[in-house]
N, C-alpha and C. Protein backbone atom coordinates (compact mmCIF):
# COMPACT_ATOMS: atom_id res chain seq x y z
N UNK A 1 119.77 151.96 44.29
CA UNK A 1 118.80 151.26 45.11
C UNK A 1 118.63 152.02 46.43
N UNK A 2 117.02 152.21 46.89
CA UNK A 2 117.21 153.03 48.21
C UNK A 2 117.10 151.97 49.33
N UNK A 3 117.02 152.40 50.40
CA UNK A 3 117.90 151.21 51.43
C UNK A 3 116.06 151.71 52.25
N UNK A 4 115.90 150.91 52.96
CA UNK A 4 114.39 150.59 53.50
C UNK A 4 114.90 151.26 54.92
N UNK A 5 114.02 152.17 55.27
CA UNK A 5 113.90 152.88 56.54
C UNK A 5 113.36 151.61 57.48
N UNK A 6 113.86 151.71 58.69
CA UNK A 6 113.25 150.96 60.10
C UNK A 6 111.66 151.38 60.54
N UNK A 7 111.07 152.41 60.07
CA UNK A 7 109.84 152.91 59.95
C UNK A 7 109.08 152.27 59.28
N UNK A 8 109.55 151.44 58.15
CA UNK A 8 108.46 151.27 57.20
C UNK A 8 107.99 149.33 57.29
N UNK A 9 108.66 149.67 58.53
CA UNK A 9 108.29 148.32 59.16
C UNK A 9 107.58 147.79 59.75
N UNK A 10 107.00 149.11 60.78
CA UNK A 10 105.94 149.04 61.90
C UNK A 10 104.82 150.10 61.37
N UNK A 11 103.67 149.72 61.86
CA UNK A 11 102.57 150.79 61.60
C UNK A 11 101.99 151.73 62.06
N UNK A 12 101.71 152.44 61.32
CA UNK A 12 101.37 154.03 61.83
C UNK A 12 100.26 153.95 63.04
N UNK A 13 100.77 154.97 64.04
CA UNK A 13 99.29 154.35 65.30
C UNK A 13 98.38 155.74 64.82
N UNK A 14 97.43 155.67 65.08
CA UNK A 14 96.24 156.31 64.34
C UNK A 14 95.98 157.04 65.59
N UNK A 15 95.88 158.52 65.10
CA UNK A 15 95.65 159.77 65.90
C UNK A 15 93.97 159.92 66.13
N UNK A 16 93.85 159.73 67.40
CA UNK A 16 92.29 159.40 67.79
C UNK A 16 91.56 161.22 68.06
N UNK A 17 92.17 161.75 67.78
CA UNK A 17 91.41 163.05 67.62
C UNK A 17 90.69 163.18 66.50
N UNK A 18 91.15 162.63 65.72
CA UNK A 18 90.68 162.32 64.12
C UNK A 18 89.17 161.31 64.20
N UNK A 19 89.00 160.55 64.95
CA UNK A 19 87.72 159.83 65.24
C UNK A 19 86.91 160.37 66.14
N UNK A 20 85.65 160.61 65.40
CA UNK A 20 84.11 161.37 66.06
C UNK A 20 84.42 160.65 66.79
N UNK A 21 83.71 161.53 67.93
CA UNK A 21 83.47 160.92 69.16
C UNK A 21 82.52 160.47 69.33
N UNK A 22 81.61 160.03 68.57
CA UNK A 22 80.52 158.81 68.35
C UNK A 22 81.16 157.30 68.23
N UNK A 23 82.08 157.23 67.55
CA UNK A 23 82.10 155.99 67.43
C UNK A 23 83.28 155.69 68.44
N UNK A 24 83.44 156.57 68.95
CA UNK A 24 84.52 156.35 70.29
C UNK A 24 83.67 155.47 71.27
N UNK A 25 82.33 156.43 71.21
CA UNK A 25 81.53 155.77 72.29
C UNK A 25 81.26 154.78 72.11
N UNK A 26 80.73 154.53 70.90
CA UNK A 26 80.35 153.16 70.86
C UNK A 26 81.17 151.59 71.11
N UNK A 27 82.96 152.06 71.13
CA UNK A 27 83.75 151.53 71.00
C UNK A 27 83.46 151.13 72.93
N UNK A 28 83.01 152.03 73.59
CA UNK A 28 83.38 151.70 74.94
C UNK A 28 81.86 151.03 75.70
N UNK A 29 80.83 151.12 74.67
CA UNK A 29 79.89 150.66 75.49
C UNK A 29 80.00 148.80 75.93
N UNK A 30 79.41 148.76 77.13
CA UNK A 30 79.30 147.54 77.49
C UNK A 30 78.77 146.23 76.25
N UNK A 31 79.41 144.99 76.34
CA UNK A 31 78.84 144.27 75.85
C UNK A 31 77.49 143.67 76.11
N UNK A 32 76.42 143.34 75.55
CA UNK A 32 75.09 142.43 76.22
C UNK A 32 75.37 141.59 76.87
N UNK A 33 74.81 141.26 78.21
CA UNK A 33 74.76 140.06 79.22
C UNK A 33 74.45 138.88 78.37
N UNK A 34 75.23 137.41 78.53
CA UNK A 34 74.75 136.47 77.81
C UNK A 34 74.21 135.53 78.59
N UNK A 35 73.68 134.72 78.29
CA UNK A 35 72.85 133.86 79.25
C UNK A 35 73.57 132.77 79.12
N UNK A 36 73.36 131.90 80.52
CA UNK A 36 73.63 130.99 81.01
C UNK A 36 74.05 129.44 79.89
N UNK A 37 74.30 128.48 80.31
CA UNK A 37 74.72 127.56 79.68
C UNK A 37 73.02 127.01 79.74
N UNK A 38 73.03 126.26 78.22
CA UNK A 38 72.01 125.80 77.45
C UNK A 38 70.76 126.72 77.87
N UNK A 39 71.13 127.84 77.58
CA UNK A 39 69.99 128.66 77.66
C UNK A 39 69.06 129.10 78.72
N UNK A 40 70.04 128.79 80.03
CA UNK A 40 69.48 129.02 80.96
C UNK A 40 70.20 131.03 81.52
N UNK A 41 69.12 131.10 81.86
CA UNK A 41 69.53 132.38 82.64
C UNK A 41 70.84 132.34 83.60
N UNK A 42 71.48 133.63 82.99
CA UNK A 42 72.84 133.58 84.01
C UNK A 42 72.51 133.68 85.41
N UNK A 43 73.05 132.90 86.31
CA UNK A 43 73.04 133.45 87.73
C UNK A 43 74.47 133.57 88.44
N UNK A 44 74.00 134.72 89.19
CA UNK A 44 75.26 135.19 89.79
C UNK A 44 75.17 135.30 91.25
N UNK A 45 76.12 134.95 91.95
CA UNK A 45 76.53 134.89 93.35
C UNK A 45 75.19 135.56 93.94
N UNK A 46 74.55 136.68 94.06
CA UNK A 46 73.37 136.95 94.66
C UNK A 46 72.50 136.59 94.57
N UNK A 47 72.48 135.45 93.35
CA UNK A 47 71.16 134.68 93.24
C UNK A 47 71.14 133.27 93.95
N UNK A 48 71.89 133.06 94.76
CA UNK A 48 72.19 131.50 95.26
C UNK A 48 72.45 131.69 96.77
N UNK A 49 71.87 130.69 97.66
CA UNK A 49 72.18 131.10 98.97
C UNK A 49 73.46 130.33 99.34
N UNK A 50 73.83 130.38 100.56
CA UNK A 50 75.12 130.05 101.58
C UNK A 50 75.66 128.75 100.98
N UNK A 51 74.22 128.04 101.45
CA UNK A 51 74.17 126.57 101.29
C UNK A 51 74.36 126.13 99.44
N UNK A 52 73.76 126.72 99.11
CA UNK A 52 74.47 126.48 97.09
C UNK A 52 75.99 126.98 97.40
N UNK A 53 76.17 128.07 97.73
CA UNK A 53 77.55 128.68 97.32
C UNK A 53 78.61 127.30 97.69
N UNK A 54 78.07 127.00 99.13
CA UNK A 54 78.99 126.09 100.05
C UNK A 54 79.47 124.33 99.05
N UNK A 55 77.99 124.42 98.56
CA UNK A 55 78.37 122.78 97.92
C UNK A 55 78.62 123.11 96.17
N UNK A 56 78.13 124.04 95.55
CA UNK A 56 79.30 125.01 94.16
C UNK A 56 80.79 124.75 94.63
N UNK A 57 81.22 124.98 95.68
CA UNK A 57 83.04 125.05 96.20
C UNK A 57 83.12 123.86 96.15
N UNK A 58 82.30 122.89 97.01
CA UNK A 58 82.74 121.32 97.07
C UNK A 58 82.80 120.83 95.57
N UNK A 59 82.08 121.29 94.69
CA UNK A 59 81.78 120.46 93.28
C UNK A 59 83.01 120.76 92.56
N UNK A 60 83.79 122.29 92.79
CA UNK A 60 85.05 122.69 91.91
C UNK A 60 86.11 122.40 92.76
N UNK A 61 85.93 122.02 93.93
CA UNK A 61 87.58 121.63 94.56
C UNK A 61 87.74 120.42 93.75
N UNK A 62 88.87 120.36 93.31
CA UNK A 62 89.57 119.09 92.87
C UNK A 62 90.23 118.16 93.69
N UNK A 63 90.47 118.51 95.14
CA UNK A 63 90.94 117.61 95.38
C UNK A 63 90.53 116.65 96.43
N UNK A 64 88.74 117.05 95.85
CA UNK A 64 88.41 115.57 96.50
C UNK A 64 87.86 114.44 95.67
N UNK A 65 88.71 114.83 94.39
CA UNK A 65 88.63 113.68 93.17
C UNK A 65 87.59 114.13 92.26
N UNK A 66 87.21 113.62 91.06
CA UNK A 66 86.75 113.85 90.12
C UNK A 66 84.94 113.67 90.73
N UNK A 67 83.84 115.01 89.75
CA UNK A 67 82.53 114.60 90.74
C UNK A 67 81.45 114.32 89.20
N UNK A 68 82.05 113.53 87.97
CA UNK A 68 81.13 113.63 87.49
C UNK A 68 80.81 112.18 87.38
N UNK A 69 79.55 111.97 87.41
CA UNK A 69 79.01 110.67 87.37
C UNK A 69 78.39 109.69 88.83
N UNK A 70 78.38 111.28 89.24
CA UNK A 70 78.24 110.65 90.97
C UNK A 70 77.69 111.52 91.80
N UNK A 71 76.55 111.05 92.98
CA UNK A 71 76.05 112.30 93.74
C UNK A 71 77.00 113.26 94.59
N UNK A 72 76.81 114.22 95.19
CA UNK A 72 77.05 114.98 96.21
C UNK A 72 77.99 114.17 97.44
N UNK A 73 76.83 113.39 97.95
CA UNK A 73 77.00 112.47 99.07
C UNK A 73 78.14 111.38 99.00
N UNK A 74 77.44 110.59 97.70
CA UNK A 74 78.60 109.92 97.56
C UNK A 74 80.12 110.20 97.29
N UNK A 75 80.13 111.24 96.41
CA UNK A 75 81.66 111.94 96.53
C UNK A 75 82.23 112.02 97.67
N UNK A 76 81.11 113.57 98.42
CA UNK A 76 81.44 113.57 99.93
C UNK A 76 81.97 111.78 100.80
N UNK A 77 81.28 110.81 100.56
CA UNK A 77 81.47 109.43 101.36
C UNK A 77 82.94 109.37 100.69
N UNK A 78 83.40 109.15 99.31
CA UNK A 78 84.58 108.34 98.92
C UNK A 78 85.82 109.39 99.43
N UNK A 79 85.70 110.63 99.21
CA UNK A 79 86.85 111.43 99.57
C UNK A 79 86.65 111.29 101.28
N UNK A 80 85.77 110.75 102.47
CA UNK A 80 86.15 110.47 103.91
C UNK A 80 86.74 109.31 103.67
N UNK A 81 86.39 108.66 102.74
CA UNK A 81 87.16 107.08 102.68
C UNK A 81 88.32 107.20 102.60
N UNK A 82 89.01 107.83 101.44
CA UNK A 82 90.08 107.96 101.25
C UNK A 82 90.88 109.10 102.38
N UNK A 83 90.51 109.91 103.13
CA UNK A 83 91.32 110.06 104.12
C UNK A 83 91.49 111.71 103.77
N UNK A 84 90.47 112.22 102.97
CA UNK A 84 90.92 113.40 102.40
C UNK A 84 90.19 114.79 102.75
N UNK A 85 89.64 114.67 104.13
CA UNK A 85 89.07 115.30 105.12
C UNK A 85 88.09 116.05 104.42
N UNK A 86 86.84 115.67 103.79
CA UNK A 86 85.82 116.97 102.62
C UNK A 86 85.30 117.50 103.91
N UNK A 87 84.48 118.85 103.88
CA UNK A 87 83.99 120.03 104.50
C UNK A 87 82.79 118.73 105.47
N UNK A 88 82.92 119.07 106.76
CA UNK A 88 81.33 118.29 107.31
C UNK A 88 80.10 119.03 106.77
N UNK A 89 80.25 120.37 106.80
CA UNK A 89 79.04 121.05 106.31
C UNK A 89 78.21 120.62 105.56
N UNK A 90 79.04 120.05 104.30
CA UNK A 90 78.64 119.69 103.15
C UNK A 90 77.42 118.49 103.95
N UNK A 91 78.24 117.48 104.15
CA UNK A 91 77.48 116.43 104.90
C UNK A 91 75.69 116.44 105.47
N UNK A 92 76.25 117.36 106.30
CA UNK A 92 74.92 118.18 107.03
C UNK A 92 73.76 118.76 105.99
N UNK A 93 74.24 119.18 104.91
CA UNK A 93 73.21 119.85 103.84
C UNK A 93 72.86 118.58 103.31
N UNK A 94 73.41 117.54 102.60
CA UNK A 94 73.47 116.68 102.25
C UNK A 94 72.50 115.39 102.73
N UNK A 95 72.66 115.39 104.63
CA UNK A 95 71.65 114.19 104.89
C UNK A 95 70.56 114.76 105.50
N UNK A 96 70.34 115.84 105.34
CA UNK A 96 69.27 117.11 106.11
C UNK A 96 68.26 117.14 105.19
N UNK A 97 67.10 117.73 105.69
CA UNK A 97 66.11 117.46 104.92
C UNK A 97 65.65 117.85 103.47
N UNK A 98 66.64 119.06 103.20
CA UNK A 98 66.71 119.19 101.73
C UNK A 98 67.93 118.33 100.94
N UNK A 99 68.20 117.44 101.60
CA UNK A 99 69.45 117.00 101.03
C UNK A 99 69.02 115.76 99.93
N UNK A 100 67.87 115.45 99.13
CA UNK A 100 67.48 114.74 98.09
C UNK A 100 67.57 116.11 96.58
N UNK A 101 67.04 117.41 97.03
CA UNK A 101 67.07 118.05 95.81
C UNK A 101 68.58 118.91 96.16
N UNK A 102 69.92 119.05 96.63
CA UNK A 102 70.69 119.44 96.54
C UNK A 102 71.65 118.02 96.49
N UNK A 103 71.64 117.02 96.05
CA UNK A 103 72.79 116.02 95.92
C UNK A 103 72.90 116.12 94.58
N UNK A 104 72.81 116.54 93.92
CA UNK A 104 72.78 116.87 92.40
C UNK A 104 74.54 117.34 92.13
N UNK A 105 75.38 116.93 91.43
CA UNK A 105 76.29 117.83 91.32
C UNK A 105 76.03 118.57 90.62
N UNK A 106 77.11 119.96 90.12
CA UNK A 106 77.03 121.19 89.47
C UNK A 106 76.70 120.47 88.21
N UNK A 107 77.63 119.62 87.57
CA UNK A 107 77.99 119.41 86.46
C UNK A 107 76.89 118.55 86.43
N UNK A 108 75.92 117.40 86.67
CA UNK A 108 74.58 116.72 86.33
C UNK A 108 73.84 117.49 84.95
N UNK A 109 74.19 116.74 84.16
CA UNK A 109 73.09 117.18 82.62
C UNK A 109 73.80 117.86 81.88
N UNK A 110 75.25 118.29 82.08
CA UNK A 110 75.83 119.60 81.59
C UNK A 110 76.95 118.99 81.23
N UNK A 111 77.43 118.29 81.21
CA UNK A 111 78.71 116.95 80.88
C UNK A 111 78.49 115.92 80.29
């Protein structure tokens, strides 16, 4: 009986000189950009101003409690209630004159 080498255990790593360098390339090209959730166009940080970026942070901090099922404002109101100091900024965007089409949370329609 022959006795099993420690080699024939693990697998051979494959000598990449041996692969055209075509399909090398292709191995390294970028993937396609995918689009956004429900088919919306991705947007990225340069597409959103101060004031989005600022209330995006308020919508993912967690610890001014859970924000789905509820405006902007009102979140912002229950986390001063509770004692849990949210950003004034927010506030200011919020009762300011664009503050009817930005009380929307992130998550609205998407949850």
């Amino acid at each position: 009986m022959q006795q099993a080498r420690i080699t024939d255990n693990f697998r051979q790593q494959k000598n990449f000189d041996s692969i055209s360098r075509t399909s090398r390339d292709k191995k390294q090209q970028k993937a396609p950009e995918l689009p956004g959730a429900h088919g919306e166009a991705a947007v990225t940080n340069y597409d959103i101003s101060a004031e989005e970026r600022l209330l995006r942070a308020f919508d993912l901090a967690t610890q001014y409690g859970p924000c789905t099922g509820m405006t902007r404002l009102e979140r912002w109101q229950r986390a001063e209630q509770f004692g849990l100091n949210p950003p004034m900024q927010v506030k200011e965007l919020l009762t300011g004159p664009q503050g009817e089409q930005l009380n929307q949370c992130l998550w609205d329609g998407r949850v």
